[in-house]
C-alpha atoms as a PDB file:
ATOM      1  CA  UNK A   1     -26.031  26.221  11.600  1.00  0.00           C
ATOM      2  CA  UNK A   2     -23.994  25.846   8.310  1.00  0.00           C
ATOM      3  CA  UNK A   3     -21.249  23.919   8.365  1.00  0.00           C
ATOM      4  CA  UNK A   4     -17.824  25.280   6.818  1.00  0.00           C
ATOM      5  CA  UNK A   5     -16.802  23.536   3.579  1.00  0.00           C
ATOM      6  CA  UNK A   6     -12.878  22.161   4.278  1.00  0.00           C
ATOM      7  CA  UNK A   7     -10.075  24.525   2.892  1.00  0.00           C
ATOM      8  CA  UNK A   8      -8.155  22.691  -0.039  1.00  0.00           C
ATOM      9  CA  UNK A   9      -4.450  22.555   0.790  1.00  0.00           C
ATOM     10  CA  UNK A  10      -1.139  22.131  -1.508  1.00  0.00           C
ATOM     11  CA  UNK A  11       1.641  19.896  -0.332  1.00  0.00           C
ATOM     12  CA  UNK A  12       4.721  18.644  -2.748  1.00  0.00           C
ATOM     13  CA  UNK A  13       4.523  15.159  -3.951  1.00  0.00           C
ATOM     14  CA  UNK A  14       5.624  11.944  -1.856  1.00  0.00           C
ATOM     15  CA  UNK A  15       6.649   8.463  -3.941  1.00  0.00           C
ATOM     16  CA  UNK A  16       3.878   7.351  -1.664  1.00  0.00           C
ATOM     17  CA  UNK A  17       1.011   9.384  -3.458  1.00  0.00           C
ATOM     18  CA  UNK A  18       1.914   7.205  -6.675  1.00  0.00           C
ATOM     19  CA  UNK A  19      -1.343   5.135  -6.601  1.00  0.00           C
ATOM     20  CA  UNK A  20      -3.762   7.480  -5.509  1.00  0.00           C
ATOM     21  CA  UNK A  21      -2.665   9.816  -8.133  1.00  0.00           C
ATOM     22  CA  UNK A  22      -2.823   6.773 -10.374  1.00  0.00           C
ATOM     23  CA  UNK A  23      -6.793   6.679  -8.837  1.00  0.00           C
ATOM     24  CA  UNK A  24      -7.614  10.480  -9.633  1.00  0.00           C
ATOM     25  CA  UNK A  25      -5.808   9.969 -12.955  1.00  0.00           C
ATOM     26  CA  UNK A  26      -8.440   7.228 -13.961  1.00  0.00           C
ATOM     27  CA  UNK A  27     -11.248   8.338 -12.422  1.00  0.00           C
ATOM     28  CA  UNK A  28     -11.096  11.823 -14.032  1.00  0.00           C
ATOM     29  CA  UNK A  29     -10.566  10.471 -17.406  1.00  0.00           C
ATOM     30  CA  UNK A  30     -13.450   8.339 -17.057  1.00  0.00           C
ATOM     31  CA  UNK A  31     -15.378  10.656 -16.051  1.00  0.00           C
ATOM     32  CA  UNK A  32     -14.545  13.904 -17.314  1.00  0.00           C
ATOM     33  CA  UNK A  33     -13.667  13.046 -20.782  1.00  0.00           C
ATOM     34  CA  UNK A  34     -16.453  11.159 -22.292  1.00  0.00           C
ATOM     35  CA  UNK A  35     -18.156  14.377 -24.392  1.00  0.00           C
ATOM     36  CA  UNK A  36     -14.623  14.184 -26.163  1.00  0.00           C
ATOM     37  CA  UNK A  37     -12.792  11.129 -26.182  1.00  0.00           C
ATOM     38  CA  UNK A  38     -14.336   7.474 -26.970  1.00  0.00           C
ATOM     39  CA  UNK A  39     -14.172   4.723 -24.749  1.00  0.00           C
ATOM     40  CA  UNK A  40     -11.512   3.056 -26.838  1.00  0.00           C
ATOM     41  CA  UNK A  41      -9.315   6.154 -26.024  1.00  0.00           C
ATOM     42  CA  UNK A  42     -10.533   6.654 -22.839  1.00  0.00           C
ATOM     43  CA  UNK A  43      -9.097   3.133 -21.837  1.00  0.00           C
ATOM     44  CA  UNK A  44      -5.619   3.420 -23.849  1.00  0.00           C
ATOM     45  CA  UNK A  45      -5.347   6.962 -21.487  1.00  0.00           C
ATOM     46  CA  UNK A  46      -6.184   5.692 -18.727  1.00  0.00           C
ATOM     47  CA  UNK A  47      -3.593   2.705 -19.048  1.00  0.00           C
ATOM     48  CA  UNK A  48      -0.805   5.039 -18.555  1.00  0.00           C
ATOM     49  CA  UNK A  49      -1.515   5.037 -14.803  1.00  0.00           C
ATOM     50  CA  UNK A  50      -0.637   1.586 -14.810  1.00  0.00           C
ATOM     51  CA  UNK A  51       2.878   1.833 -16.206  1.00  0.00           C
ATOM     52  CA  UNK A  52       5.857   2.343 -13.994  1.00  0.00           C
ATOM     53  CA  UNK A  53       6.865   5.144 -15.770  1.00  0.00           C
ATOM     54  CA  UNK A  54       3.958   7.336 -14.515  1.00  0.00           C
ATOM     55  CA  UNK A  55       5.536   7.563 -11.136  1.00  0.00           C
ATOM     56  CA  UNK A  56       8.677   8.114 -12.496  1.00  0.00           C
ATOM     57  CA  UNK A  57       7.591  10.991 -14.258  1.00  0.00           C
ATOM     58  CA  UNK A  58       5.716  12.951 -11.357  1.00  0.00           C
ATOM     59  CA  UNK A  59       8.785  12.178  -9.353  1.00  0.00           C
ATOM     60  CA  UNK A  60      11.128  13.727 -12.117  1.00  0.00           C
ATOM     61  CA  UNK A  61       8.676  16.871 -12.382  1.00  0.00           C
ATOM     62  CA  UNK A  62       7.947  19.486  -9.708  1.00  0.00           C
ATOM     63  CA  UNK A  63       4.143  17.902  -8.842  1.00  0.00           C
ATOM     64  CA  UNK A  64       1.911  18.990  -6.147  1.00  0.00           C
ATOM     65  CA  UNK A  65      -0.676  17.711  -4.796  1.00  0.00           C
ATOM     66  CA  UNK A  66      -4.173  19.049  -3.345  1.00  0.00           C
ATOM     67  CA  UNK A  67      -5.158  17.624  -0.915  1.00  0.00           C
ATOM     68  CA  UNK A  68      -8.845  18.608   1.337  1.00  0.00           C
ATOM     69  CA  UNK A  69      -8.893  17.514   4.581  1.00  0.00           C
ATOM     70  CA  UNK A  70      -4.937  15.637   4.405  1.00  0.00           C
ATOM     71  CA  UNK A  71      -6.741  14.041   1.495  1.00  0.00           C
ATOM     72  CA  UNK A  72      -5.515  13.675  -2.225  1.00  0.00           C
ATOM     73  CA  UNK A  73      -8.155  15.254  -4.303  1.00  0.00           C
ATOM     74  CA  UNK A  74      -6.035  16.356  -7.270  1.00  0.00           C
ATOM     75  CA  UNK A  75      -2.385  17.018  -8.960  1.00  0.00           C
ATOM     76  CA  UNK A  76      -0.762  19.043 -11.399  1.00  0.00           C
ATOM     77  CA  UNK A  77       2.932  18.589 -12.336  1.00  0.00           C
ATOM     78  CA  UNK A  78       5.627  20.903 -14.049  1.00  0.00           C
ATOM     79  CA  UNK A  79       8.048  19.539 -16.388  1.00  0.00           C
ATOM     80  CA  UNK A  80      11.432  21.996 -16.175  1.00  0.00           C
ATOM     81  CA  UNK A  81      10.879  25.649 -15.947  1.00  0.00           C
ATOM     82  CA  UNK A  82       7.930  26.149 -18.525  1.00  0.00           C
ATOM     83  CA  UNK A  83       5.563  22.986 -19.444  1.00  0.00           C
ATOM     84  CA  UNK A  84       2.786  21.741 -17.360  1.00  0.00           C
ATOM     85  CA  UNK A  85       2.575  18.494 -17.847  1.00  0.00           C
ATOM     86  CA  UNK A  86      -0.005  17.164 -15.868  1.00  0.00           C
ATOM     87  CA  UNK A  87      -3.397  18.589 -14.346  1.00  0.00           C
ATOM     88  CA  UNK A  88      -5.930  16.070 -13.195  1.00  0.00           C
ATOM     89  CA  UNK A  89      -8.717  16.680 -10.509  1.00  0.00           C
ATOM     90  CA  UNK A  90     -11.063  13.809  -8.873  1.00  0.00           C
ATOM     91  CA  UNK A  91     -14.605  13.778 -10.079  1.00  0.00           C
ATOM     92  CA  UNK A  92     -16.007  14.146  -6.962  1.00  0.00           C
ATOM     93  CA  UNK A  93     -14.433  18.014  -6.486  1.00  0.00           C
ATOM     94  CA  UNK A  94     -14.312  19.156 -10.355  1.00  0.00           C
ATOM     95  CA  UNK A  95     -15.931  22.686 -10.379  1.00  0.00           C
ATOM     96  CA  UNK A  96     -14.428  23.714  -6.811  1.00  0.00           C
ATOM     97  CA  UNK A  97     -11.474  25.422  -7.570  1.00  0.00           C
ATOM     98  CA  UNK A  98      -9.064  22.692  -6.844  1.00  0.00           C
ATOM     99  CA  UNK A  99      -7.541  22.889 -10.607  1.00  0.00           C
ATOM    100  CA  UNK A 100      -7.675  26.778 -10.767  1.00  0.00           C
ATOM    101  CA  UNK A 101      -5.298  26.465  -7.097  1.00  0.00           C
ATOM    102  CA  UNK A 102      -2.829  24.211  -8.491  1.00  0.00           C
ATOM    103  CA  UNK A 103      -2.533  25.818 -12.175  1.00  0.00           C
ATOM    104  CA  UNK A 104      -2.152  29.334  -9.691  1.00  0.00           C
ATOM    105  CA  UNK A 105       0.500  27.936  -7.791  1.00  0.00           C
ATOM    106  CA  UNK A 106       2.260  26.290 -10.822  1.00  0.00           C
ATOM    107  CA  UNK A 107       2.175  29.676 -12.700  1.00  0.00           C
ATOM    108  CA  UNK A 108       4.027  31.010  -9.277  1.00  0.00           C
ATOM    109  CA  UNK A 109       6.528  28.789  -9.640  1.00  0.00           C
ATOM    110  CA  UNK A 110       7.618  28.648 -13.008  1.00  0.00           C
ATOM    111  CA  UNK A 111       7.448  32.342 -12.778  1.00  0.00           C
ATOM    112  CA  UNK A 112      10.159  32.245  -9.710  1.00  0.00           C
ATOM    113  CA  UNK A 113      12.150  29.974 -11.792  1.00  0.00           C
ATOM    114  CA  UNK A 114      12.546  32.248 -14.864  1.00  0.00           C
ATOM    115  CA  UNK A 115      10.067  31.316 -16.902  1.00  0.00           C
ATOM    116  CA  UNK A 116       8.370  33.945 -18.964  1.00  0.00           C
ATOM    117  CA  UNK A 117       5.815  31.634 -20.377  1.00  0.00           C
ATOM    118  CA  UNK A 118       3.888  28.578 -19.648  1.00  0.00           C
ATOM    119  CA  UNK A 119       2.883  25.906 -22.061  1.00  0.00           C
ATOM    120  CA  UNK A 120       0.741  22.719 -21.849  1.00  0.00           C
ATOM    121  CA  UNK A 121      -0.796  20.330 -24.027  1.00  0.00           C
ATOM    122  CA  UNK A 122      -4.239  20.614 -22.989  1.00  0.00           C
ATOM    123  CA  UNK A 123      -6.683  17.789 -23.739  1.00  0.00           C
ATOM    124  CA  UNK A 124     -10.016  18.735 -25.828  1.00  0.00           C
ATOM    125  CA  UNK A 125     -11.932  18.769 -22.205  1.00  0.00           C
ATOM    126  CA  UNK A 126      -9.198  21.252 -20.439  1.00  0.00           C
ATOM    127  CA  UNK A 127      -9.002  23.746 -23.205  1.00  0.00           C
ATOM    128  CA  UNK A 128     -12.075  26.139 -21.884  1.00  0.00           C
ATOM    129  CA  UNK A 129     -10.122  25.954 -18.516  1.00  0.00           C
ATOM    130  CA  UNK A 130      -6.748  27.138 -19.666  1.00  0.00           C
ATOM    131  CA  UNK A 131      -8.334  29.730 -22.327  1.00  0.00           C
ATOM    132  CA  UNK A 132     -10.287  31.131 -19.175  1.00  0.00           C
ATOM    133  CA  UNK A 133      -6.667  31.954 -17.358  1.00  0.00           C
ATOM    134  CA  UNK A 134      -5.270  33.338 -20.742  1.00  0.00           C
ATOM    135  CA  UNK A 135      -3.704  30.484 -22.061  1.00  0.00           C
ATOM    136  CA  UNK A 136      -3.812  30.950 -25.983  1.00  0.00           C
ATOM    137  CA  UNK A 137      -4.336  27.751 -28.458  1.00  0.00           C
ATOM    138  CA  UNK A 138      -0.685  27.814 -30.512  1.00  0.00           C
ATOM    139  CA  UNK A 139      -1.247  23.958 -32.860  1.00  0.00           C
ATOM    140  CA  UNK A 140      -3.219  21.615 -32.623  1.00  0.00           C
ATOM    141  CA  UNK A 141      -1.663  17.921 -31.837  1.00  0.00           C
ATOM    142  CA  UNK A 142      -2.344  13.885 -32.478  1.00  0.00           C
ATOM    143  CA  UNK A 143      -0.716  11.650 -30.257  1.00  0.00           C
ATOM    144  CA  UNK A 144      -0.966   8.124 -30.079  1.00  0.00           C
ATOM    145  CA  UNK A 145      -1.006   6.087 -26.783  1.00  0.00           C
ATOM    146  CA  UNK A 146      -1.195   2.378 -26.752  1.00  0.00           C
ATOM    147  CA  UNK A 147      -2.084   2.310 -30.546  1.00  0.00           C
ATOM    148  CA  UNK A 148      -4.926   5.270 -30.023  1.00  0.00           C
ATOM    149  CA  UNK A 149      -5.070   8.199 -32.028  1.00  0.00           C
ATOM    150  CA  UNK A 150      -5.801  11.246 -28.771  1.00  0.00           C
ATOM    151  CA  UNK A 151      -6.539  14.734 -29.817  1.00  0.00           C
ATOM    152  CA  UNK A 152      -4.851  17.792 -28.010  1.00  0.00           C
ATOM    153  CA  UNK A 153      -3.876  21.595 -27.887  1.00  0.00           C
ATOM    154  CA  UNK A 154      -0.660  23.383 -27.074  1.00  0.00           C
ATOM    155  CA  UNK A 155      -1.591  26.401 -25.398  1.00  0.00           C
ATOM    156  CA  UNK A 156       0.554  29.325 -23.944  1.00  0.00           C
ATOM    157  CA  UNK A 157       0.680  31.306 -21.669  1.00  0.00           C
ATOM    158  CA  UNK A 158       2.634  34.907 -21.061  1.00  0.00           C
ATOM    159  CA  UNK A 159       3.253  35.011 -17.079  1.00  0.00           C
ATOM    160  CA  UNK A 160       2.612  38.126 -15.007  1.00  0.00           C
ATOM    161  CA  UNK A 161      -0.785  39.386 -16.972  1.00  0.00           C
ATOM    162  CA  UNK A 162      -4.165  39.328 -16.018  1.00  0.00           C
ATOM    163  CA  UNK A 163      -6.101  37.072 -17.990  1.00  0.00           C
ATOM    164  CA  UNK A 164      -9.321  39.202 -17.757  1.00  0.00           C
ATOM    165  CA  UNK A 165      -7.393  42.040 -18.978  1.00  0.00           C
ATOM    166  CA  UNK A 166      -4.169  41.648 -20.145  1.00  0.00           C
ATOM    167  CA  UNK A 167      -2.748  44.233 -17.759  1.00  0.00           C
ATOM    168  CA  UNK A 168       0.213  43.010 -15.875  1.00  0.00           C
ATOM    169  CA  UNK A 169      -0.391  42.074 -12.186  1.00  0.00           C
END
Protein backbone atom coordinates (compact mmCIF):
# COMPACT_ATOMS: atom_id res chain seq x y z
CA UNK A 1 0.00 0.00 0.00
CA UNK A 2 1.47 3.50 -0.82
CA UNK A 3 2.19 5.55 1.74
CA UNK A 4 0.95 9.35 1.66
CA UNK A 5 3.77 11.88 1.18
CA UNK A 6 3.37 14.57 4.40
CA UNK A 7 1.43 17.86 3.51
CA UNK A 8 3.90 20.94 3.73
CA UNK A 9 2.50 23.49 6.17
CA UNK A 10 3.12 27.47 6.64
CA UNK A 11 3.47 28.88 10.10
CA UNK A 12 4.87 32.67 10.87
CA UNK A 13 8.35 32.88 12.11
CA UNK A 14 9.47 32.32 15.90
CA UNK A 15 13.05 34.04 17.19
CA UNK A 16 13.52 30.38 17.91
CA UNK A 17 13.68 29.23 14.14
CA UNK A 18 16.87 31.61 13.88
CA UNK A 19 19.41 28.72 13.55
CA UNK A 20 17.66 26.32 11.62
CA UNK A 21 16.89 28.91 9.12
CA UNK A 22 20.55 29.79 9.47
CA UNK A 23 20.94 25.66 8.51
CA UNK A 24 18.58 25.77 5.32
CA UNK A 25 20.25 29.09 4.45
CA UNK A 26 23.72 27.27 4.15
CA UNK A 27 22.82 24.20 3.05
CA UNK A 28 20.86 25.54 0.03
CA UNK A 29 23.59 27.77 -1.01
CA UNK A 30 25.92 25.03 -0.95
CA UNK A 31 24.10 23.08 -2.67
CA UNK A 32 21.95 24.76 -4.99
CA UNK A 33 24.23 27.37 -6.21
CA UNK A 34 27.34 25.78 -7.41
CA UNK A 35 26.39 25.86 -11.51
CA UNK A 36 26.48 29.74 -10.74
CA UNK A 37 28.39 30.99 -8.01
CA UNK A 38 32.16 29.85 -7.08
CA UNK A 39 33.12 28.49 -3.95
CA UNK A 40 34.80 31.71 -2.94
CA UNK A 41 31.27 33.31 -3.19
CA UNK A 42 29.52 30.55 -2.10
CA UNK A 43 31.37 30.85 1.35
CA UNK A 44 31.22 34.87 1.65
CA UNK A 45 27.06 34.05 1.14
CA UNK A 46 26.84 31.69 3.21
CA UNK A 47 28.64 33.74 6.09
CA UNK A 48 25.72 35.94 6.39
CA UNK A 49 23.92 33.23 8.39
CA UNK A 50 26.42 33.65 10.89
CA UNK A 51 25.96 37.35 11.62
CA UNK A 52 23.52 38.57 14.18
CA UNK A 53 21.95 40.65 11.89
CA UNK A 54 20.37 37.74 9.91
CA UNK A 55 17.93 37.14 12.68
CA UNK A 56 17.32 40.53 13.06
CA UNK A 57 16.29 40.89 9.69
CA UNK A 58 13.72 37.88 9.39
CA UNK A 59 12.38 39.18 12.64
CA UNK A 60 11.95 42.80 11.15
CA UNK A 61 10.30 41.22 7.87
CA UNK A 62 7.00 39.33 7.61
CA UNK A 63 8.89 35.59 7.21
CA UNK A 64 7.22 32.33 7.14
CA UNK A 65 8.26 29.33 7.46
CA UNK A 66 7.42 25.76 5.83
CA UNK A 67 7.54 23.45 7.71
CA UNK A 68 6.61 19.24 6.70
CA UNK A 69 5.76 17.26 9.36
CA UNK A 70 6.21 20.44 12.35
CA UNK A 71 9.55 20.47 10.59
CA UNK A 72 11.48 23.56 9.09
CA UNK A 73 12.09 22.72 5.52
CA UNK A 74 12.19 26.23 4.06
CA UNK A 75 11.52 30.24 4.42
CA UNK A 76 10.75 33.12 2.49
CA UNK A 77 10.55 36.64 4.01
CA UNK A 78 8.86 40.02 2.89
CA UNK A 79 10.50 43.21 3.45
CA UNK A 80 7.46 46.07 3.79
CA UNK A 81 4.59 45.81 1.47
CA UNK A 82 6.42 44.90 -1.91
CA UNK A 83 10.10 43.21 -1.77
CA UNK A 84 10.77 39.65 -1.10
CA UNK A 85 13.68 39.47 0.44
CA UNK A 86 14.42 36.12 1.19
CA UNK A 87 13.44 32.60 -0.40
CA UNK A 88 15.56 29.66 0.57
CA UNK A 89 14.44 25.90 0.50
CA UNK A 90 16.52 22.80 2.08
CA UNK A 91 18.20 20.59 -0.42
CA UNK A 92 16.65 17.70 0.62
CA UNK A 93 12.86 19.05 -0.63
CA UNK A 94 13.99 21.45 -3.67
CA UNK A 95 11.66 20.44 -6.61
CA UNK A 96 8.50 19.74 -4.25
CA UNK A 97 6.70 22.73 -4.28
CA UNK A 98 7.80 24.06 -0.98
CA UNK A 99 9.21 27.46 -2.70
CA UNK A 100 6.25 27.78 -5.20
CA UNK A 101 3.85 27.61 -1.53
CA UNK A 102 5.68 30.23 0.18
CA UNK A 103 6.29 32.70 -2.95
CA UNK A 104 2.05 31.91 -3.31
CA UNK A 105 1.39 32.88 0.04
CA UNK A 106 3.81 35.90 0.00
CA UNK A 107 2.15 37.19 -3.25
CA UNK A 108 -1.27 36.87 -0.98
CA UNK A 109 -0.03 38.94 1.37
CA UNK A 110 1.57 41.73 -0.11
CA UNK A 111 -1.44 41.78 -2.27
CA UNK A 112 -3.78 42.25 1.06
CA UNK A 113 -1.43 44.86 2.11
CA UNK A 114 -1.71 47.13 -0.98
CA UNK A 115 0.83 46.17 -2.94
CA UNK A 116 0.33 46.18 -6.65
CA UNK A 117 3.65 44.69 -7.42
CA UNK A 118 6.24 42.44 -6.09
CA UNK A 119 9.95 42.76 -6.49
CA UNK A 120 12.98 40.61 -5.52
CA UNK A 121 16.49 40.38 -6.21
CA UNK A 122 16.69 37.00 -7.44
CA UNK A 123 20.04 35.18 -7.44
CA UNK A 124 21.36 33.72 -10.97
CA UNK A 125 19.95 30.09 -9.68
CA UNK A 126 16.24 31.54 -8.70
CA UNK A 127 15.68 33.49 -11.83
CA UNK A 128 13.95 30.43 -13.97
CA UNK A 129 11.74 30.10 -10.78
CA UNK A 130 10.45 33.62 -10.53
CA UNK A 131 10.26 34.06 -14.54
CA UNK A 132 8.03 30.79 -14.38
CA UNK A 133 5.36 32.79 -11.93
CA UNK A 134 5.67 35.98 -14.19
CA UNK A 135 8.19 37.76 -12.52
CA UNK A 136 9.95 39.94 -15.31
CA UNK A 137 13.97 40.64 -15.20
CA UNK A 138 13.97 44.80 -14.71
CA UNK A 139 18.45 45.34 -14.14
CA UNK A 140 20.75 43.39 -13.57
CA UNK A 141 22.82 43.90 -10.09
CA UNK A 142 26.57 43.35 -8.40
CA UNK A 143 26.69 43.23 -4.86
CA UNK A 144 29.47 42.62 -2.76
CA UNK A 145 29.34 40.54 0.51
CA UNK A 146 32.33 40.05 2.66
CA UNK A 147 34.67 41.47 -0.12
CA UNK A 148 32.85 39.10 -2.98
CA UNK A 149 31.63 40.37 -6.07
CA UNK A 150 27.68 38.19 -6.22
CA UNK A 151 25.68 38.48 -9.34
CA UNK A 152 21.79 39.10 -9.20
CA UNK A 153 18.42 40.16 -10.92
CA UNK A 154 15.65 42.48 -9.88
CA UNK A 155 12.62 41.03 -11.11
CA UNK A 156 8.90 42.21 -10.88
CA UNK A 157 6.07 41.20 -10.59
CA UNK A 158 2.33 42.76 -11.39
CA UNK A 159 -0.06 41.02 -8.66
CA UNK A 160 -3.46 39.58 -9.55
CA UNK A 161 -2.44 38.03 -13.22
CA UNK A 162 -1.93 34.71 -14.27
CA UNK A 163 1.47 34.06 -15.12
CA UNK A 164 0.57 31.47 -17.85
CA UNK A 165 -1.58 33.99 -19.36
CA UNK A 166 -1.57 37.26 -18.25
CA UNK A 167 -5.31 37.29 -17.60
CA UNK A 168 -6.19 38.54 -14.22
CA UNK A 169 -7.25 35.87 -11.64
Amino acid sequence: MAQALPKPALRPFLPADVPLLAAIFTAAIEELTGEDYGPSQQQAWMAVAEDEEFGKRLAADLTLIATLEGSPVGFASLRGTDHIRMLYVHPAVAGQGIATMLIDALERLAGGRGAEKLTVDASDNAQGFFAKRGYVAMQRNSITINDEWLANTTMQKTLGTNPASGALQ
